[in-house]
Protein backbone atom coordinates (compact mmCIF):
# COMPACT_ATOMS: atom_id res chain seq x y z
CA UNK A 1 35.12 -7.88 106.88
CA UNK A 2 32.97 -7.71 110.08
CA UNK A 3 34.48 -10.43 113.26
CA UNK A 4 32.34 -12.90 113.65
CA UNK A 5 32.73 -14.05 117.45
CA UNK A 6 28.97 -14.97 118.63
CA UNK A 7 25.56 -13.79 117.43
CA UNK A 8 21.73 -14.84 117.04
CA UNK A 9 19.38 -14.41 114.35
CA UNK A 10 16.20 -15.42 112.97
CA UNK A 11 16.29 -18.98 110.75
CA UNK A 12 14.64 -19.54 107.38
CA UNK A 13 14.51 -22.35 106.27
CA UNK A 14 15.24 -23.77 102.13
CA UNK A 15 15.93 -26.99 102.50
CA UNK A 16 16.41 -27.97 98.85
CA UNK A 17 19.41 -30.27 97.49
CA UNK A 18 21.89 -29.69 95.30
CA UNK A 19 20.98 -25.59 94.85
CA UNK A 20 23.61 -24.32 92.77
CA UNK A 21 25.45 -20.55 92.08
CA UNK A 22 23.62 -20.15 89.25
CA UNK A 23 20.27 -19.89 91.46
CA UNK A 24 22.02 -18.49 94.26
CA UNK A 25 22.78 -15.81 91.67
CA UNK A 26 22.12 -16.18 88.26
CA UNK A 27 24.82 -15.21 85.88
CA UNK A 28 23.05 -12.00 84.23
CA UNK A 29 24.09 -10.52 87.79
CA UNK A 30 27.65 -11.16 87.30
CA UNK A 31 28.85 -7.86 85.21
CA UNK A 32 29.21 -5.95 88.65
CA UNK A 33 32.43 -6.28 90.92
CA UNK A 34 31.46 -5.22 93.81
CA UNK A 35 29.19 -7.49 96.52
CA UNK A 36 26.45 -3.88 96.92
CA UNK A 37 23.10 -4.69 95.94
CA UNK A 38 23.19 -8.05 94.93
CA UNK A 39 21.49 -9.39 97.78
CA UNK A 40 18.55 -8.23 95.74
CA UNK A 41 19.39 -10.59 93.12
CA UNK A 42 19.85 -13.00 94.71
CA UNK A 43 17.47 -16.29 94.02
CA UNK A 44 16.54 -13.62 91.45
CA UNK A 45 14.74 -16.62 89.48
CA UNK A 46 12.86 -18.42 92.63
CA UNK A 47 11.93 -15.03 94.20
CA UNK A 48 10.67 -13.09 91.32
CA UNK A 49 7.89 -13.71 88.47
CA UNK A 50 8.78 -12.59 85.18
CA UNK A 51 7.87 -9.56 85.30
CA UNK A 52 9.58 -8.64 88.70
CA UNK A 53 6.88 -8.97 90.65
CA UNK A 54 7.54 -10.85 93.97
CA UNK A 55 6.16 -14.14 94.34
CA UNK A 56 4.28 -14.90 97.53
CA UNK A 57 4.80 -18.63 97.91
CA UNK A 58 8.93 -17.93 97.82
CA UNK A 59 9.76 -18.44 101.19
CA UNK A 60 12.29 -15.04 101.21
CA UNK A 61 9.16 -13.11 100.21
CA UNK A 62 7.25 -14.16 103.35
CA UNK A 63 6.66 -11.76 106.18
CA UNK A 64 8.25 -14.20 108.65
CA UNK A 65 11.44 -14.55 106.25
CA UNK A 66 12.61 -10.75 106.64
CA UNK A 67 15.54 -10.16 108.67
CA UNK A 68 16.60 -13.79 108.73
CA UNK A 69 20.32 -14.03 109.27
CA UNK A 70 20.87 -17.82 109.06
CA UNK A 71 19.93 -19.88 106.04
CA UNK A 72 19.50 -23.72 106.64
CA UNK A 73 19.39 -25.17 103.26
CA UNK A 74 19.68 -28.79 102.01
CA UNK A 75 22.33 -31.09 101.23
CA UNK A 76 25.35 -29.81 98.68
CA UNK A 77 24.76 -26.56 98.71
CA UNK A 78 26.46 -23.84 96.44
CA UNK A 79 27.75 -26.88 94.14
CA UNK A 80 28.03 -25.64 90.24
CA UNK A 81 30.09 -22.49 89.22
CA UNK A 82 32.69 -21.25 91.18
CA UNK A 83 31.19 -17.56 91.28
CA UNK A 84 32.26 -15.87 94.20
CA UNK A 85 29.43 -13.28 93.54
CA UNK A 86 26.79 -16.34 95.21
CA UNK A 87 28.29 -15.82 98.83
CA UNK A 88 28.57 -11.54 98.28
CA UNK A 89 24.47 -11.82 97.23
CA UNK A 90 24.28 -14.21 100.42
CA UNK A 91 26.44 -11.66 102.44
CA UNK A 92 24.53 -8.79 101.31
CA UNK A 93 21.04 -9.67 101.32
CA UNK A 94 21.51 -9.84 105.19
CA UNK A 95 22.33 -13.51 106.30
CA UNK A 96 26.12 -13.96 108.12
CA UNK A 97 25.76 -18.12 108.35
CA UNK A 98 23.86 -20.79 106.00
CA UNK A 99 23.55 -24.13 107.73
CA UNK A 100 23.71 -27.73 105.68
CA UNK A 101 24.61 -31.13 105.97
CA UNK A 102 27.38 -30.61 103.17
CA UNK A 103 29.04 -27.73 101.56
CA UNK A 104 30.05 -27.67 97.42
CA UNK A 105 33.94 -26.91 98.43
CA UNK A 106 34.80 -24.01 96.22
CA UNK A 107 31.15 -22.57 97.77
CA UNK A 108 32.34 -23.25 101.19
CA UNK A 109 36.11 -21.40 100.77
CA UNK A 110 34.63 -18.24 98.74
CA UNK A 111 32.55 -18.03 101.54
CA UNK A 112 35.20 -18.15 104.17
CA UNK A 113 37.22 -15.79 102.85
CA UNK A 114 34.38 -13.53 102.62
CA UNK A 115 33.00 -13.31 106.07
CA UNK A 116 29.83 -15.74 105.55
CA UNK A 117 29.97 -19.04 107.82
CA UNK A 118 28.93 -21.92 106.59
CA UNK A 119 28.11 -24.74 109.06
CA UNK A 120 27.84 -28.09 108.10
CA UNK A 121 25.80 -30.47 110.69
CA UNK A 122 24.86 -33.90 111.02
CA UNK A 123 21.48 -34.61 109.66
CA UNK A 124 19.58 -35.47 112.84
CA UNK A 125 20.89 -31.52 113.92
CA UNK A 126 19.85 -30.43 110.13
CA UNK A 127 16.10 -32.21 110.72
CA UNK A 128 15.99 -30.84 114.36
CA UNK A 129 16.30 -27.40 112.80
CA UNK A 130 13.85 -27.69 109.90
CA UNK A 131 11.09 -29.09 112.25
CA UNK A 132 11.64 -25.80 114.78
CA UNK A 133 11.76 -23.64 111.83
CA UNK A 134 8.10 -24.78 110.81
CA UNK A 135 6.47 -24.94 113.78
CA UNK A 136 7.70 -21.54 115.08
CA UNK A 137 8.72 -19.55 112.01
CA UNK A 138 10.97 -16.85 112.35
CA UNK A 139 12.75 -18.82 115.46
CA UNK A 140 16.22 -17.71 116.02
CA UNK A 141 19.40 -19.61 116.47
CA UNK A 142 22.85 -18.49 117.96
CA UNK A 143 25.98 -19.07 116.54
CA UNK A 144 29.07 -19.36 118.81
CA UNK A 145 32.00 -19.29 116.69
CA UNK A 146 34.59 -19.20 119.60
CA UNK A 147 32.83 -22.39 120.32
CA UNK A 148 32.20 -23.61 116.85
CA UNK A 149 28.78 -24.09 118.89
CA UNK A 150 24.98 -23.58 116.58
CA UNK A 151 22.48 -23.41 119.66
CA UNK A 152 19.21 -24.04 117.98
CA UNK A 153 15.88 -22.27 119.07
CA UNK A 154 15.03 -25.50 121.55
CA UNK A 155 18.23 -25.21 123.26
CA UNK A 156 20.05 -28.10 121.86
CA UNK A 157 23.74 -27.46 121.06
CA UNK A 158 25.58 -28.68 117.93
CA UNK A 159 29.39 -28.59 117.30
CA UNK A 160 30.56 -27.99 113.91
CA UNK A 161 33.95 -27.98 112.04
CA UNK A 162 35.80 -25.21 110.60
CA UNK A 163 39.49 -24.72 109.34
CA UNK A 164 41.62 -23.25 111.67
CA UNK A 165 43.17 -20.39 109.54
CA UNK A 166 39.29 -19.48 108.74
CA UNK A 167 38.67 -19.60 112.12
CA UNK A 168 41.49 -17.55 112.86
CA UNK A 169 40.72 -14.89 110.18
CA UNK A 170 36.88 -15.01 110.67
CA UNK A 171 36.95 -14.13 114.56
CA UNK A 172 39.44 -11.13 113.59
CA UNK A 173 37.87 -10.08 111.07
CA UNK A 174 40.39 -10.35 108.01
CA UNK A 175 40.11 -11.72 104.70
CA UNK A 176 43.63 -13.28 103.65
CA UNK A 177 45.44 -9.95 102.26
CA UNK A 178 44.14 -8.62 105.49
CA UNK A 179 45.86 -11.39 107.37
CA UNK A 180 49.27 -10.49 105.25
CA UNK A 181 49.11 -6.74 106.22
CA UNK A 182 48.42 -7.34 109.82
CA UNK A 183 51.65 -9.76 109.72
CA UNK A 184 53.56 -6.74 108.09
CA UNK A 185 55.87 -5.86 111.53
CA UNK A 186 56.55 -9.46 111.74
CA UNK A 187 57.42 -9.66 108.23
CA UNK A 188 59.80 -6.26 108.48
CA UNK A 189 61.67 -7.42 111.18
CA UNK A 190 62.67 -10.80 109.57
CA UNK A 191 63.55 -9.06 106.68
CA UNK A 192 65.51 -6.64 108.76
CA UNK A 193 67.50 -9.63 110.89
CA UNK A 194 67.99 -11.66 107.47
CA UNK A 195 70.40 -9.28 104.81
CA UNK A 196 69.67 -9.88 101.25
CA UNK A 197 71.97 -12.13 99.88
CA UNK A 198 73.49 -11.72 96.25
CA UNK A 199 73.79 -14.36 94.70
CA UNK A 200 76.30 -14.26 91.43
CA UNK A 201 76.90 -16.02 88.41
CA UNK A 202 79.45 -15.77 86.14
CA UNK A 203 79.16 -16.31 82.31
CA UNK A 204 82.07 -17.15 80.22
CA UNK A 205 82.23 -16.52 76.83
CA UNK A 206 81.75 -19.68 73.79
């Protein structure tokens, strides 16, 4: 996983409710293990006509849309299936943060422990962003997780909340077993100052 400590990005904007996994990355996409090449699956069923063609009017498929890093969506977003597969197609089609008012909590915790941020703002922040968005598309926002800051394109500053453990693990880098290993000399040297006990039991014949 790459630290997250500050960056800035371009902003698209999808400001739906309620968009679930199985849009963020519909199920047929779920044989693979791995988080490569999803991110062209992902909104597979918004961004492409039946026949694969690209449709225009899909807001990803807009010139202004490519190389967007932050995703401001609408309310309860991620809510459905528990797929961790929707923040790997998020991850890999390029963005690193999708902002909302509210997060579906098992969306919210597979993307913690995967490197994407999600930041949940109040809604005046959430409309200040959408209106900036359409009047200058492709604006860019910064994120400053040290902070927990979103600076939005007009300069206005938002806080947002995050656990501390995910904050921890997200500014170093490390997903949870990552976090174990790097606690590995700690963990050998109370091992070390702490002898195995034996502990015995005796069994007596009936």
């Amino acid at each position: 996983m790459d630290p997250i400590t500050t960056f800035t990005a371009p902003l698209v904007a999808l400001p739906m409710a309620d968009i679930d996994t199985d849009q963020i990355i519909p199920a047929r996409f779920l044989k693979t293990t791995t988080q490569a090449g999803l991110g062209a699956s992902l909104f597979a069923d918004w961004r492409y006509a039946p026949g694969g063609a690209p449709r225009p009017e899909f807001v990803l498929n807009r010139p202004e849309a490519q190389g967007a890093g932050i995703l401001v969506a609408g309310p309860n977003f991620g809510c459905g299936s528990s797929r961790e597969h929707a923040p790997w197609a998020l991850l890999d089609y390029g963005f690193r943060a999708v902002v909302s008012t509210a997060f579906a909590d098992i969306f919210r915790n597979n993307a913690l422990k995967n490197g994407l941020l999600p930041i949940a703002v109040d809604a005046a922040t959430h409309a200040a962003l959408l209106q900036q968005i359409a009047a200058r598309p492709g604006a860019q926002a910064t994120v400053d997780l040290v902070r927990q800051t979103l600076i939005l394109p007009d300069g206005q500053e938002a806080r947002f909340p995050i656990d501390p453990f995910a904050h921890h693990c997200l500014l170093q880098g490390l997903d949870q077993l990552g976090f174990l290993l790097a606690a590995a000399p700690a963990i050998a040297a109370y091992e070390a100052a702490h002898p195995a006990r034996v502990c015995t039991v005796e069994v007596q014949a009936i």
